[in-house]
C-alpha atoms as a PDB file:
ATOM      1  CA  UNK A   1       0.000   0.000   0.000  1.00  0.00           C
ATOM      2  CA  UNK A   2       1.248   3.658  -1.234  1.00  0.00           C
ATOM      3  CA  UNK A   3       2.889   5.084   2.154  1.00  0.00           C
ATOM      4  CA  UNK A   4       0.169   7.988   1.857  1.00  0.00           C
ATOM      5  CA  UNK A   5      -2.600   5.676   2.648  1.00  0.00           C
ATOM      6  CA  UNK A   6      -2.862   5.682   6.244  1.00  0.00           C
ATOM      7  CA  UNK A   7      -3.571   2.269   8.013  1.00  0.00           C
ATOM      8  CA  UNK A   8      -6.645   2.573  10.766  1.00  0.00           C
ATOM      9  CA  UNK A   9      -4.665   3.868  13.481  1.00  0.00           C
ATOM     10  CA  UNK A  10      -5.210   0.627  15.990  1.00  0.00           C
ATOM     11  CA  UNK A  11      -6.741  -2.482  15.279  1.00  0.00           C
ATOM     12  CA  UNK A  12      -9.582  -2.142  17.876  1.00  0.00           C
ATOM     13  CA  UNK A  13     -11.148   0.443  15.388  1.00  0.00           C
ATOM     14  CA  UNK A  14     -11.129  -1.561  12.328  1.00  0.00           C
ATOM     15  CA  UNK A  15     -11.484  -4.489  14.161  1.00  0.00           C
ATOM     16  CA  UNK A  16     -15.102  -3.983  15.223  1.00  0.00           C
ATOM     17  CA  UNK A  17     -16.042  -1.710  12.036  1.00  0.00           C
ATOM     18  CA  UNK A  18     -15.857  -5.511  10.155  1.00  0.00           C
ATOM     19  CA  UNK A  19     -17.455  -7.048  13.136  1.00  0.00           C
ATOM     20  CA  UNK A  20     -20.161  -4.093  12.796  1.00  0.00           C
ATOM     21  CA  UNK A  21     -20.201  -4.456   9.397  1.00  0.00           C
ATOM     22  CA  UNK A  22     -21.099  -8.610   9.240  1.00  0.00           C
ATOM     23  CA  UNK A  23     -23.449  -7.871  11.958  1.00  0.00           C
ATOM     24  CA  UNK A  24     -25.346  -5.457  10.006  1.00  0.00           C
ATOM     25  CA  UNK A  25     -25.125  -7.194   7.129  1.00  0.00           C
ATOM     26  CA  UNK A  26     -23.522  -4.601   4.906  1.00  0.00           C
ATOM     27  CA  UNK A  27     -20.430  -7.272   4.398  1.00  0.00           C
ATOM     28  CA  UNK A  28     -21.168 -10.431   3.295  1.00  0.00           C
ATOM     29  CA  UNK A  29     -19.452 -13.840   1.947  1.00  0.00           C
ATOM     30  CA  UNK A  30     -19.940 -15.428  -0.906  1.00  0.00           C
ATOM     31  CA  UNK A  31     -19.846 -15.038  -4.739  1.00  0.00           C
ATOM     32  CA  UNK A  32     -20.830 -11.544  -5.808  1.00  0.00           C
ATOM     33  CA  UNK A  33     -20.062 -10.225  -9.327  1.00  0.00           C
ATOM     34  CA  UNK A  34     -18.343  -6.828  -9.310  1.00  0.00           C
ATOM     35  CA  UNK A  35     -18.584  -3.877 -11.227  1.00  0.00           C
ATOM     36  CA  UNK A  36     -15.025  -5.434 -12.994  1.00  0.00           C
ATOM     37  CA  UNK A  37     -16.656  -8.108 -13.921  1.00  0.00           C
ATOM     38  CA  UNK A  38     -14.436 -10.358 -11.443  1.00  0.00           C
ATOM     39  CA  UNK A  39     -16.379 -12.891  -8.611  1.00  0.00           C
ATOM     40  CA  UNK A  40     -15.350 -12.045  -5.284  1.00  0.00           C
ATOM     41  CA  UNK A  41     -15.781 -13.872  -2.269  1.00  0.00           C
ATOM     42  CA  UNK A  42     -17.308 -10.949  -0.216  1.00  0.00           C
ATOM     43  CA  UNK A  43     -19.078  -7.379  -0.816  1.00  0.00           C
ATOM     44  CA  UNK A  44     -19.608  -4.415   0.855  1.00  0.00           C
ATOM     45  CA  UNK A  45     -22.788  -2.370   0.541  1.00  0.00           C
ATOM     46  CA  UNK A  46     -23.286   0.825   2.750  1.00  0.00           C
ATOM     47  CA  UNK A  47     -26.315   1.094   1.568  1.00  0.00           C
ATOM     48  CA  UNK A  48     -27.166  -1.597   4.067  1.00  0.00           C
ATOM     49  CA  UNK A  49     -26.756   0.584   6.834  1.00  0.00           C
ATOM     50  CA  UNK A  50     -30.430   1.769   6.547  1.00  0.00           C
ATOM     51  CA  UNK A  51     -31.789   2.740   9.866  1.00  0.00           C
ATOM     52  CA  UNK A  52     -30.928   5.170  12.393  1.00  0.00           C
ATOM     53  CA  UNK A  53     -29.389   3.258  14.889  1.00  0.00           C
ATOM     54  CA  UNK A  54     -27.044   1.865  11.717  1.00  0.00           C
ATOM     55  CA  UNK A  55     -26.051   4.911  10.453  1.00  0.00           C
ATOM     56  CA  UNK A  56     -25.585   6.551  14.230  1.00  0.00           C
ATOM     57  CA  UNK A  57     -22.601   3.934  15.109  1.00  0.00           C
ATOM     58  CA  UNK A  58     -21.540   3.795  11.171  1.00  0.00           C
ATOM     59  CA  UNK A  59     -20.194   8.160  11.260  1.00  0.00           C
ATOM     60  CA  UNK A  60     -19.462   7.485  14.892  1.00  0.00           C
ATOM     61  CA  UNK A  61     -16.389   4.905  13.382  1.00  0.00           C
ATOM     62  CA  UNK A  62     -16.287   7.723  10.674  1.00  0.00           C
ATOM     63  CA  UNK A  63     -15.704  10.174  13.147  1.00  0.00           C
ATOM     64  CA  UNK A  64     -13.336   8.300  15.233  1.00  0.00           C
ATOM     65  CA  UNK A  65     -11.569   7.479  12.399  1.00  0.00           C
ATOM     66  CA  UNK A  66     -10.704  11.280  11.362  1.00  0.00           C
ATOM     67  CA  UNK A  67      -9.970  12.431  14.474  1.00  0.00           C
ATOM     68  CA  UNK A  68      -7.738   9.734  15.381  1.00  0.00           C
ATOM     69  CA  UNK A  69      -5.850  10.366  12.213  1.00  0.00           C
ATOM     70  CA  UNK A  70      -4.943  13.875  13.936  1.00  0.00           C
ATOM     71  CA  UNK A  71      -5.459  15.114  10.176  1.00  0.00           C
ATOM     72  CA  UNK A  72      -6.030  18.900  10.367  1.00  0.00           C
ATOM     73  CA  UNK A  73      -9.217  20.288   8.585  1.00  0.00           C
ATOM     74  CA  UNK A  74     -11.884  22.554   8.453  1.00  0.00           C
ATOM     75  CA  UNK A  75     -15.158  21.017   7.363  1.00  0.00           C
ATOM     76  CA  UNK A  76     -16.358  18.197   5.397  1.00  0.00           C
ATOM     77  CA  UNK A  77     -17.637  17.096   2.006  1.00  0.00           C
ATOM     78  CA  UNK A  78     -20.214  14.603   1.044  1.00  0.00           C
ATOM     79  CA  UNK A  79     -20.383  13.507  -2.948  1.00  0.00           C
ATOM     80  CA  UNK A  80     -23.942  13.170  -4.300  1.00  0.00           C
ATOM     81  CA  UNK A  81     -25.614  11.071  -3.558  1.00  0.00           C
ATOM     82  CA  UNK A  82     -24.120   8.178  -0.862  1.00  0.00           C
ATOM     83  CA  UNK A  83     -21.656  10.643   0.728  1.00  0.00           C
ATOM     84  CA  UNK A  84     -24.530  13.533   1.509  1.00  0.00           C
ATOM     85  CA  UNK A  85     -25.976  10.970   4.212  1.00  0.00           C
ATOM     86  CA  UNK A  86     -22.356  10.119   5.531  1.00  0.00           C
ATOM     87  CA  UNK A  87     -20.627  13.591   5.506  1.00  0.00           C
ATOM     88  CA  UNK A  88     -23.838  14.898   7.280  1.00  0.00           C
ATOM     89  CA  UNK A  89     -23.800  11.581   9.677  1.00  0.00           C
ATOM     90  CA  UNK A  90     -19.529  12.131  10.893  1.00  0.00           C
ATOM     91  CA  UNK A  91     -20.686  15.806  11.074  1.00  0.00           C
ATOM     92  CA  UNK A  92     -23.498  14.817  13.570  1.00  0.00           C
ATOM     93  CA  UNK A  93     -21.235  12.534  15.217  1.00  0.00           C
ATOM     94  CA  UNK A  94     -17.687  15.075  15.126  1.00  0.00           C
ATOM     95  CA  UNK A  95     -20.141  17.099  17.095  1.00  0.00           C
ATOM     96  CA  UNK A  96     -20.949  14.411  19.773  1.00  0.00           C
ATOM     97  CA  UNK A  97     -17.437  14.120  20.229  1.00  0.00           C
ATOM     98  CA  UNK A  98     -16.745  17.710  20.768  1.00  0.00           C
ATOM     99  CA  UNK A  99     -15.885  18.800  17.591  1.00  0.00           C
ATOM    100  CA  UNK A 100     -18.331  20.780  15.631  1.00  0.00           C
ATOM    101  CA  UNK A 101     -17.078  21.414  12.079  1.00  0.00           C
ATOM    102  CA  UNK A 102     -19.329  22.774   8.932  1.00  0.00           C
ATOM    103  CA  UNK A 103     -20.312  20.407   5.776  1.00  0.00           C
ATOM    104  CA  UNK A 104     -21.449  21.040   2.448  1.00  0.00           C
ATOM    105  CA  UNK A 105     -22.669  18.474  -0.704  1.00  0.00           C
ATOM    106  CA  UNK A 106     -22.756  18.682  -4.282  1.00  0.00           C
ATOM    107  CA  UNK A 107     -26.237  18.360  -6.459  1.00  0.00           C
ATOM    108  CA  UNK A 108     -26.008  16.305  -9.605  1.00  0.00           C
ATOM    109  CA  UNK A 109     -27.696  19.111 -11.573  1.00  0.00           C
ATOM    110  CA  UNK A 110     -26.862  22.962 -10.599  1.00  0.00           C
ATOM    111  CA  UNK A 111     -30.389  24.544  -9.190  1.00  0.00           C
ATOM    112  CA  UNK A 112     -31.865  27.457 -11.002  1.00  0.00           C
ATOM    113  CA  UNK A 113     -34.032  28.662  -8.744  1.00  0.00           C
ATOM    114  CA  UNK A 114     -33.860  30.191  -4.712  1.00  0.00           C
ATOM    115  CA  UNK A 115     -29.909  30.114  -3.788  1.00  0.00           C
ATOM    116  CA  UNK A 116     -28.935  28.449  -6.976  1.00  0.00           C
ATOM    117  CA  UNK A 117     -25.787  26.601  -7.543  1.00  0.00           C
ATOM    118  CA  UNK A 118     -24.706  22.909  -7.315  1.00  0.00           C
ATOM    119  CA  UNK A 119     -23.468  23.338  -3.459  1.00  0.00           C
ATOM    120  CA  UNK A 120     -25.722  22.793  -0.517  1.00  0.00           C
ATOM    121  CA  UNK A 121     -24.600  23.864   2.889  1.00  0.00           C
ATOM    122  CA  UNK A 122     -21.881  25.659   4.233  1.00  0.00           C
ATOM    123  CA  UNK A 123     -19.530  27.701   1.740  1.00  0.00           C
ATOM    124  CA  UNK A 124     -15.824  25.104   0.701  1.00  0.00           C
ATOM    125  CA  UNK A 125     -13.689  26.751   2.062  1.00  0.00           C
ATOM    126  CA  UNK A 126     -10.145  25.801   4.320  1.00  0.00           C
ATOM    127  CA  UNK A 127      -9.001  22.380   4.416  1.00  0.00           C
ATOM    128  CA  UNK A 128     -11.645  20.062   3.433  1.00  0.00           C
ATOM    129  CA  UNK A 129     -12.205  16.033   3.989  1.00  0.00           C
ATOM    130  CA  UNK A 130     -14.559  14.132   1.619  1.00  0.00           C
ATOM    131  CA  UNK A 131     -16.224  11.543   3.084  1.00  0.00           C
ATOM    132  CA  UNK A 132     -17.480   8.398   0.707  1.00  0.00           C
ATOM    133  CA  UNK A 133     -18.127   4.817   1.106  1.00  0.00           C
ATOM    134  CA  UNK A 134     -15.344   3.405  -1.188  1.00  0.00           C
ATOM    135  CA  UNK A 135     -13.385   4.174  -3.836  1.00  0.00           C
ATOM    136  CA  UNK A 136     -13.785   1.881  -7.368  1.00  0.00           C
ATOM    137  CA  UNK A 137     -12.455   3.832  -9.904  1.00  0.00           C
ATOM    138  CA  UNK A 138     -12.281   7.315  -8.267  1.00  0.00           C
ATOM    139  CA  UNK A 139     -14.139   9.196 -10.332  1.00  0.00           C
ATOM    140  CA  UNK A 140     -16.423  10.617  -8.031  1.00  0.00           C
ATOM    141  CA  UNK A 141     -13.927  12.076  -6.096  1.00  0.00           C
ATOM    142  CA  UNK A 142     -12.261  13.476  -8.511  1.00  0.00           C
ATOM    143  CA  UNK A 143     -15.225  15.744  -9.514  1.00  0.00           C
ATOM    144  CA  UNK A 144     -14.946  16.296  -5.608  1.00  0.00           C
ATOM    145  CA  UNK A 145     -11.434  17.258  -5.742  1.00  0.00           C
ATOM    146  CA  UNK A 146     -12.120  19.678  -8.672  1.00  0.00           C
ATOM    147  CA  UNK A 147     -15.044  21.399  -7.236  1.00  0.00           C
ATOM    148  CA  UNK A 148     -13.304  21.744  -4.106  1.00  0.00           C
ATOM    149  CA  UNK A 149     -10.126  23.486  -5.640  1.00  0.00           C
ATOM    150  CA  UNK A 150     -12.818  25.691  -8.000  1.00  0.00           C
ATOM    151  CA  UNK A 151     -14.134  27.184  -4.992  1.00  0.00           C
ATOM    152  CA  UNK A 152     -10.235  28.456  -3.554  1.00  0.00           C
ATOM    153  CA  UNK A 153     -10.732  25.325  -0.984  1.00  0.00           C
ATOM    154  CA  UNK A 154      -7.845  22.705  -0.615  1.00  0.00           C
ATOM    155  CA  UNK A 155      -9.151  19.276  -0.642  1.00  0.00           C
ATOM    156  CA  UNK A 156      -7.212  17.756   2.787  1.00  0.00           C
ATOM    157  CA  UNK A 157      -8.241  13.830   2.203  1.00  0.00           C
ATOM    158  CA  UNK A 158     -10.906  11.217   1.203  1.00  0.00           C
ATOM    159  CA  UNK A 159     -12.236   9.205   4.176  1.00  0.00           C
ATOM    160  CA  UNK A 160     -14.058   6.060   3.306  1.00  0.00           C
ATOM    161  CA  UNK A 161     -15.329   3.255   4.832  1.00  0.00           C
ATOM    162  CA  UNK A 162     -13.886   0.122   3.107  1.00  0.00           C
ATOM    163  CA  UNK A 163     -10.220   0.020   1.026  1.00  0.00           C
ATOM    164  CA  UNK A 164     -10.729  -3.417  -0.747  1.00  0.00           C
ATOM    165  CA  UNK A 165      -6.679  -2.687  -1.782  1.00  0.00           C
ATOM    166  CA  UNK A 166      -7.687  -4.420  -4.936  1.00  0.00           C
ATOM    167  CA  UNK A 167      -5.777  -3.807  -8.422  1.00  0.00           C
ATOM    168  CA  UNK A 168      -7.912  -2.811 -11.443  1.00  0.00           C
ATOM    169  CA  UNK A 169      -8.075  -3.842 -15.312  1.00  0.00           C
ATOM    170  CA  UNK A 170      -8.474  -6.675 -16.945  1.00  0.00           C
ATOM    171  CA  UNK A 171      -7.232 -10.070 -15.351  1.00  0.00           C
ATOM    172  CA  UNK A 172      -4.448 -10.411 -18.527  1.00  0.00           C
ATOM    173  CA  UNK A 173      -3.438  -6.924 -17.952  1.00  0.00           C
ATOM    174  CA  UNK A 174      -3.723  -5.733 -14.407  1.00  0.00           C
ATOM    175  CA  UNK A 175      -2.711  -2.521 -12.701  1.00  0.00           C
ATOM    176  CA  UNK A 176       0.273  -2.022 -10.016  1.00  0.00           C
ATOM    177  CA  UNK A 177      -1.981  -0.087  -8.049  1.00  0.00           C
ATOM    178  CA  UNK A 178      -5.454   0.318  -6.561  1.00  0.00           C
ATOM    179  CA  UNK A 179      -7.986   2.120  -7.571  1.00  0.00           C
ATOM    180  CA  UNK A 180      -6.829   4.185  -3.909  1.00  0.00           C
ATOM    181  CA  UNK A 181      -3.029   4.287  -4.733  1.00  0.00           C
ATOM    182  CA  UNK A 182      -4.187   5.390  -8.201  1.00  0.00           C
ATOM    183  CA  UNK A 183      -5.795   7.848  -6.494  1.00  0.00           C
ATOM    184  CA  UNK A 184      -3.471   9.481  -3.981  1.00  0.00           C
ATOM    185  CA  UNK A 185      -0.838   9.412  -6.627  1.00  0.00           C
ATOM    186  CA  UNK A 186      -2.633  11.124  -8.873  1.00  0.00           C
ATOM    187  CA  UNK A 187      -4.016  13.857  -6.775  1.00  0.00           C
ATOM    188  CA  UNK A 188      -1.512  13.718  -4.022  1.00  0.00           C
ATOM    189  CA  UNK A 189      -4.138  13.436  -1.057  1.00  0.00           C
ATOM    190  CA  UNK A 190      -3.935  11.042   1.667  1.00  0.00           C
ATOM    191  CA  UNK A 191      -6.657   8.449   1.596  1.00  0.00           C
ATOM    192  CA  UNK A 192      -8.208   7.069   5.273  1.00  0.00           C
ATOM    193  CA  UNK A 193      -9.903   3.988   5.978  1.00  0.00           C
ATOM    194  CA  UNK A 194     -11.786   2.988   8.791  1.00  0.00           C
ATOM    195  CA  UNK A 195     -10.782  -0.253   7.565  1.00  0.00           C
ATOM    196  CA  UNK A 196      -9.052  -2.133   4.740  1.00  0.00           C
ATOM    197  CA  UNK A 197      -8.933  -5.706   3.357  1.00  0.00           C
ATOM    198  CA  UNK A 198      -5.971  -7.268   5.964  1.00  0.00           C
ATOM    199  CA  UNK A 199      -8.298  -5.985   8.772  1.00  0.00           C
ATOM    200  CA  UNK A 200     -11.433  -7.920   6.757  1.00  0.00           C
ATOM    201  CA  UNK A 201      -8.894 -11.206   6.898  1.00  0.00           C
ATOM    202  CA  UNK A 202      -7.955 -10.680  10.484  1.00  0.00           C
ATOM    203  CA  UNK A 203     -11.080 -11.031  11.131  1.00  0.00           C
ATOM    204  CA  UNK A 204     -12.056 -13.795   9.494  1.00  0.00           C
ATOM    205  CA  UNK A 205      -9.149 -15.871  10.286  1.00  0.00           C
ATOM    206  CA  UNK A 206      -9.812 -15.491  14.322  1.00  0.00           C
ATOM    207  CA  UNK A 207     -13.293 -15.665  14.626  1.00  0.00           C
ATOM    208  CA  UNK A 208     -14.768 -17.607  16.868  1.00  0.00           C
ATOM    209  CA  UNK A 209     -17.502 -18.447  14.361  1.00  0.00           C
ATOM    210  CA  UNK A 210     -16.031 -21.601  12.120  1.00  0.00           C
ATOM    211  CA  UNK A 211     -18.547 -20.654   9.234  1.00  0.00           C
ATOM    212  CA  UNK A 212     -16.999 -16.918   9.240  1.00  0.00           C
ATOM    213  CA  UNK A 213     -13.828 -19.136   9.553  1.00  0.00           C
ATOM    214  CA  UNK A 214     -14.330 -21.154   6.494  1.00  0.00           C
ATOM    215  CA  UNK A 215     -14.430 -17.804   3.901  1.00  0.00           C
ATOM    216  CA  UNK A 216     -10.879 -16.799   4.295  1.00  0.00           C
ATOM    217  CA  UNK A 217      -9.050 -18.883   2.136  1.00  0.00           C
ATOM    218  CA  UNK A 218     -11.226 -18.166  -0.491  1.00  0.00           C
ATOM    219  CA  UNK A 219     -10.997 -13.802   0.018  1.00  0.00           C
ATOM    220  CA  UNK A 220      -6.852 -14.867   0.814  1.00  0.00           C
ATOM    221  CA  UNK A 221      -7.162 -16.411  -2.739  1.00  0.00           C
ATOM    222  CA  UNK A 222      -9.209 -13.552  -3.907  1.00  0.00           C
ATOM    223  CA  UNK A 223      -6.302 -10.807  -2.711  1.00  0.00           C
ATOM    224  CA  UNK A 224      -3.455 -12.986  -3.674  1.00  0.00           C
ATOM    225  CA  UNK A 225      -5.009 -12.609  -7.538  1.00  0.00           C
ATOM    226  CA  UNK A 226      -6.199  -9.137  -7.694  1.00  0.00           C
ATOM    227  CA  UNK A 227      -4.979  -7.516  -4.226  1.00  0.00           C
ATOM    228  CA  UNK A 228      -1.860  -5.283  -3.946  1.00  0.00           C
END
């Protein structure tokens, strides 16, 4: 993983994220088909976290996560549409934890009518974080990143949920990177993680459950083929 990426900062953290995550379950094992076109052995899906008491404790670990970093900023960012929920969710939370920043989100289409505009919320400015679920082939954030740096605001990181630290293209012609090294290289922003695959397999390898138990060799298989 690119040195900018930084690793959840201890293991109790991303630890029971995946445990909160199977609980829910938002992560699940099995054969799913991904956007790539590849099985893989588990998926993610935030959109899982779908009640109130879900999406309290899910930007709680967002929160945790940035401040724990001890990245400096000034407000946060939420992408249309999935990252409006979860920017506004760690803001709610930051709060709670004594830390009351401003947040903003993107429409899809600019308004033409009352204040106008494709922003909602509080004006980018200072050092901003976007918050998003994953990262699959970036380009979501990097409308983000654009808008951010249109508006005279310096986008400070991208804080997701899940890094699946999983190479892209085709199988016969595979990238170095992942779609989050891709990333931070390109833009030169720090990624976070409230957790990443090697948490996913810590987890798996010592659970106390044997049928969670009986799924790692095939995601181990899984990253040794397409992880990085």
């Amino acid at each position: 993983m690119s040195s900018m990426s930084a690793a959840p900062p201890n293991d109790t953290l991303a630890r029971d994220f995946v445990a909160f995550s199977v609980q829910s379950g938002v992560l699940r094992f099995g054969e799913f088909k991904t956007k790539a076109g590849r099985l893989s052995p588990y998926f993610f899906n935030s959109g899982l976290f779908d009640d109130g008491a879900k999406l309290a404790r899910l930007s709680e670990f967002y929160a945790r996560r940035l401040l724990a970093s001890g990245l400096q900023f000034d407000m946060l960012f939420g992408p249309a549409y999935k990252g409006i929920t979860l920017a506004a969710g760690t803001g709610i939370a930051l709060a709670g934890l004594g830390r009351s920043v401003p947040f903003c989100h993107n429409r899809k289409e600019a308004k033409d009518h009352g204040e106008g505009g494709l922003m909602v919320g509080a004006p980018l400015k200072g050092r901003v974080v976007i918050i998003d679920d994953v990262i699959t082939d970036g380009a979501s954030k990097r409308e983000s990143v654009e808008m951010i740096r249109a508006a005279g605001a310096e986008p400070a990181a991208v804080l997701i949920a899940m890094d699946r630290m999983e190479r892209g293209g085709r199988d016969d012609n595979l990238s170095d990177k992942s779609a989050v090294e891709d990333f931070q290289s390109q833009y030169g922003i720090p990624v976070l993680s409230i957790a990443n695959l090697t948490d996913l397999m810590q987890y798996l390898r010592s659970n106390d459950d044997p049928a969670l138990r009986t799924h790692f060799s095939a995601v181990a298989a899984y990253r040794e083929r397409y992880g990085v």
